[in-house]
Protein backbone atom coordinates (compact mmCIF):
# COMPACT_ATOMS: atom_id res chain seq x y z
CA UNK A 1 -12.47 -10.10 21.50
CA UNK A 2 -9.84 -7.85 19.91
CA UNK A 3 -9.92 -5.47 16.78
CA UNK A 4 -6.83 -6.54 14.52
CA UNK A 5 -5.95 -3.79 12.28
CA UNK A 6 -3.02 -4.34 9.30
CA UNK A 7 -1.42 -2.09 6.92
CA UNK A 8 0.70 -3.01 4.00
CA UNK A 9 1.96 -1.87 0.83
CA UNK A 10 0.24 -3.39 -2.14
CA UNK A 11 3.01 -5.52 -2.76
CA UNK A 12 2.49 -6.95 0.27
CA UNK A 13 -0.88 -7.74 0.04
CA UNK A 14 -0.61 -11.31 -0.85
CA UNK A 15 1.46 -12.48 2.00
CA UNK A 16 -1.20 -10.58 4.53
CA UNK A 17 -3.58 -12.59 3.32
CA UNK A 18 -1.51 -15.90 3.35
CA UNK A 19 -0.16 -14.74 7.19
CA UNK A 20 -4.08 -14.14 8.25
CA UNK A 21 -4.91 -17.63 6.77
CA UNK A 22 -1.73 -19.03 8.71
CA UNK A 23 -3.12 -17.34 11.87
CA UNK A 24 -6.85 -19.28 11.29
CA UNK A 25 -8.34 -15.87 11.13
CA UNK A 26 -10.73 -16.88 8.59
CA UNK A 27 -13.07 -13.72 8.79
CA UNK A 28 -12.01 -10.04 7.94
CA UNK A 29 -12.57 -7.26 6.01
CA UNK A 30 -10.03 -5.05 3.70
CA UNK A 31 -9.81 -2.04 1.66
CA UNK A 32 -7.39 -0.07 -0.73
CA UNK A 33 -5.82 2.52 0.89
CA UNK A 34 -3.08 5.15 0.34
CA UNK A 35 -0.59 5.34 2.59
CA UNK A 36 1.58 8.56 2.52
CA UNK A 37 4.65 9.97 4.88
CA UNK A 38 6.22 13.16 5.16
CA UNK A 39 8.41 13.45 2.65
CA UNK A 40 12.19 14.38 2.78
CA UNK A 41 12.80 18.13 1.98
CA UNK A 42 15.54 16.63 -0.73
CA UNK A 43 13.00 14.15 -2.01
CA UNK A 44 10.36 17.36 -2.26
CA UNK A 45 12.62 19.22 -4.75
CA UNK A 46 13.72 16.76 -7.03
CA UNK A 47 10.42 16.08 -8.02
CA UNK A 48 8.97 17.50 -11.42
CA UNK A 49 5.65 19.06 -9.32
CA UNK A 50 7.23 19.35 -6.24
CA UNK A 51 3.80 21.22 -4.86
CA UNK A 52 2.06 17.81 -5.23
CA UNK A 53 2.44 15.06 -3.33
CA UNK A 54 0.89 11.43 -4.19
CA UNK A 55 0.11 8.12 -1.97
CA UNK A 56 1.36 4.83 -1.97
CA UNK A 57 -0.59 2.27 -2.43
CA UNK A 58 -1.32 0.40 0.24
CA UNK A 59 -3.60 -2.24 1.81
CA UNK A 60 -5.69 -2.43 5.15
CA UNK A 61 -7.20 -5.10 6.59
CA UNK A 62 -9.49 -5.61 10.03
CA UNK A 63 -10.89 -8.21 11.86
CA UNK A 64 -12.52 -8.88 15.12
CA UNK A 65 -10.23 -11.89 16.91
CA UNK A 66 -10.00 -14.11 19.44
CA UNK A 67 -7.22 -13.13 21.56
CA UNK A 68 -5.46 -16.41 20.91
CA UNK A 69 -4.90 -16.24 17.08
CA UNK A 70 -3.41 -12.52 17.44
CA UNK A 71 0.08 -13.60 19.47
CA UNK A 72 0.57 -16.51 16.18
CA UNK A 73 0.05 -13.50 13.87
CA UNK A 74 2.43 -11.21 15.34
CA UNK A 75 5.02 -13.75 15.21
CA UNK A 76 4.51 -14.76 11.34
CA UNK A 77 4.32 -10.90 10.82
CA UNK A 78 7.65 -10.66 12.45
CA UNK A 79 9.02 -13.35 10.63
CA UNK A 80 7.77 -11.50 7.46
CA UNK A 81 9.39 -7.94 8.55
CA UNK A 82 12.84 -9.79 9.22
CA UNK A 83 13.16 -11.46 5.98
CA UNK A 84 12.15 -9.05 4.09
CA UNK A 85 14.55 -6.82 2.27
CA UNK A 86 12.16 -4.02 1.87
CA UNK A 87 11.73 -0.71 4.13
CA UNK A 88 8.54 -1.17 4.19
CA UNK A 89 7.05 -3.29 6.88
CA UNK A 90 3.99 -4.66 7.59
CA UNK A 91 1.89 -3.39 10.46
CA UNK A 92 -0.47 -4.46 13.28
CA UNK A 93 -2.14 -2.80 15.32
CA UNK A 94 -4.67 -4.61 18.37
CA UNK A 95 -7.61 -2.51 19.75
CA UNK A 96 -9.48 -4.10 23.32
CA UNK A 97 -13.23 -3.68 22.64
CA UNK A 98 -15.32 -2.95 25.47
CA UNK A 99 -18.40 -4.19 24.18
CA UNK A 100 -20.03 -5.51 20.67
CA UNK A 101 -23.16 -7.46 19.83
């Protein structure tokens, strides 16, 4: 047993779902997030309030998986990051769990 973690831009938040389905990982949970980065200093200045900064919207999903559903995710979320003409990929993270009940 694994914890799956994802992160994706809102846009993106249909195709997580359709990859996870595509994976059989029937069961996980998922919650609106914002994501942010440090800015450029160029980016910082041309803005109107350049004191305040705001989030993108994002999604993240989790999920405790079998180990042999995660490798067939990774590759559809692969296939995703490749053909998509957007800098802004999806991500996946896998956690080991020592125990759970």
């Amino acid at each position: 047993m694994k914890l799956l973690i994802i992160t994706a831009v809102e846009q993106f938040e249909k195709d997580v779902l359709h990859i996870l389905k595509s994976a059989h990982i029937e069961a996980f949970s998922g919650s609106d997030i914002d994501g942010y980065k440090n800015p450029a200093s160029l980016l910082l200045t041309s803005s109107w309030f350049p004191g305040e900064q705001g989030g993108v919207e994002s999604s993240l999903f989790f999920s405790f998986t079998e180990d042999d559903k995660i490798d067939e995710l990774f590759k559809l979320i692969e296939t995703f990051n490749h053909e998509s003409a957007f800098n802004n990929p999806i991500k996946a993270v896998v956690v080991p769990i020592e125990k759970y009940i």
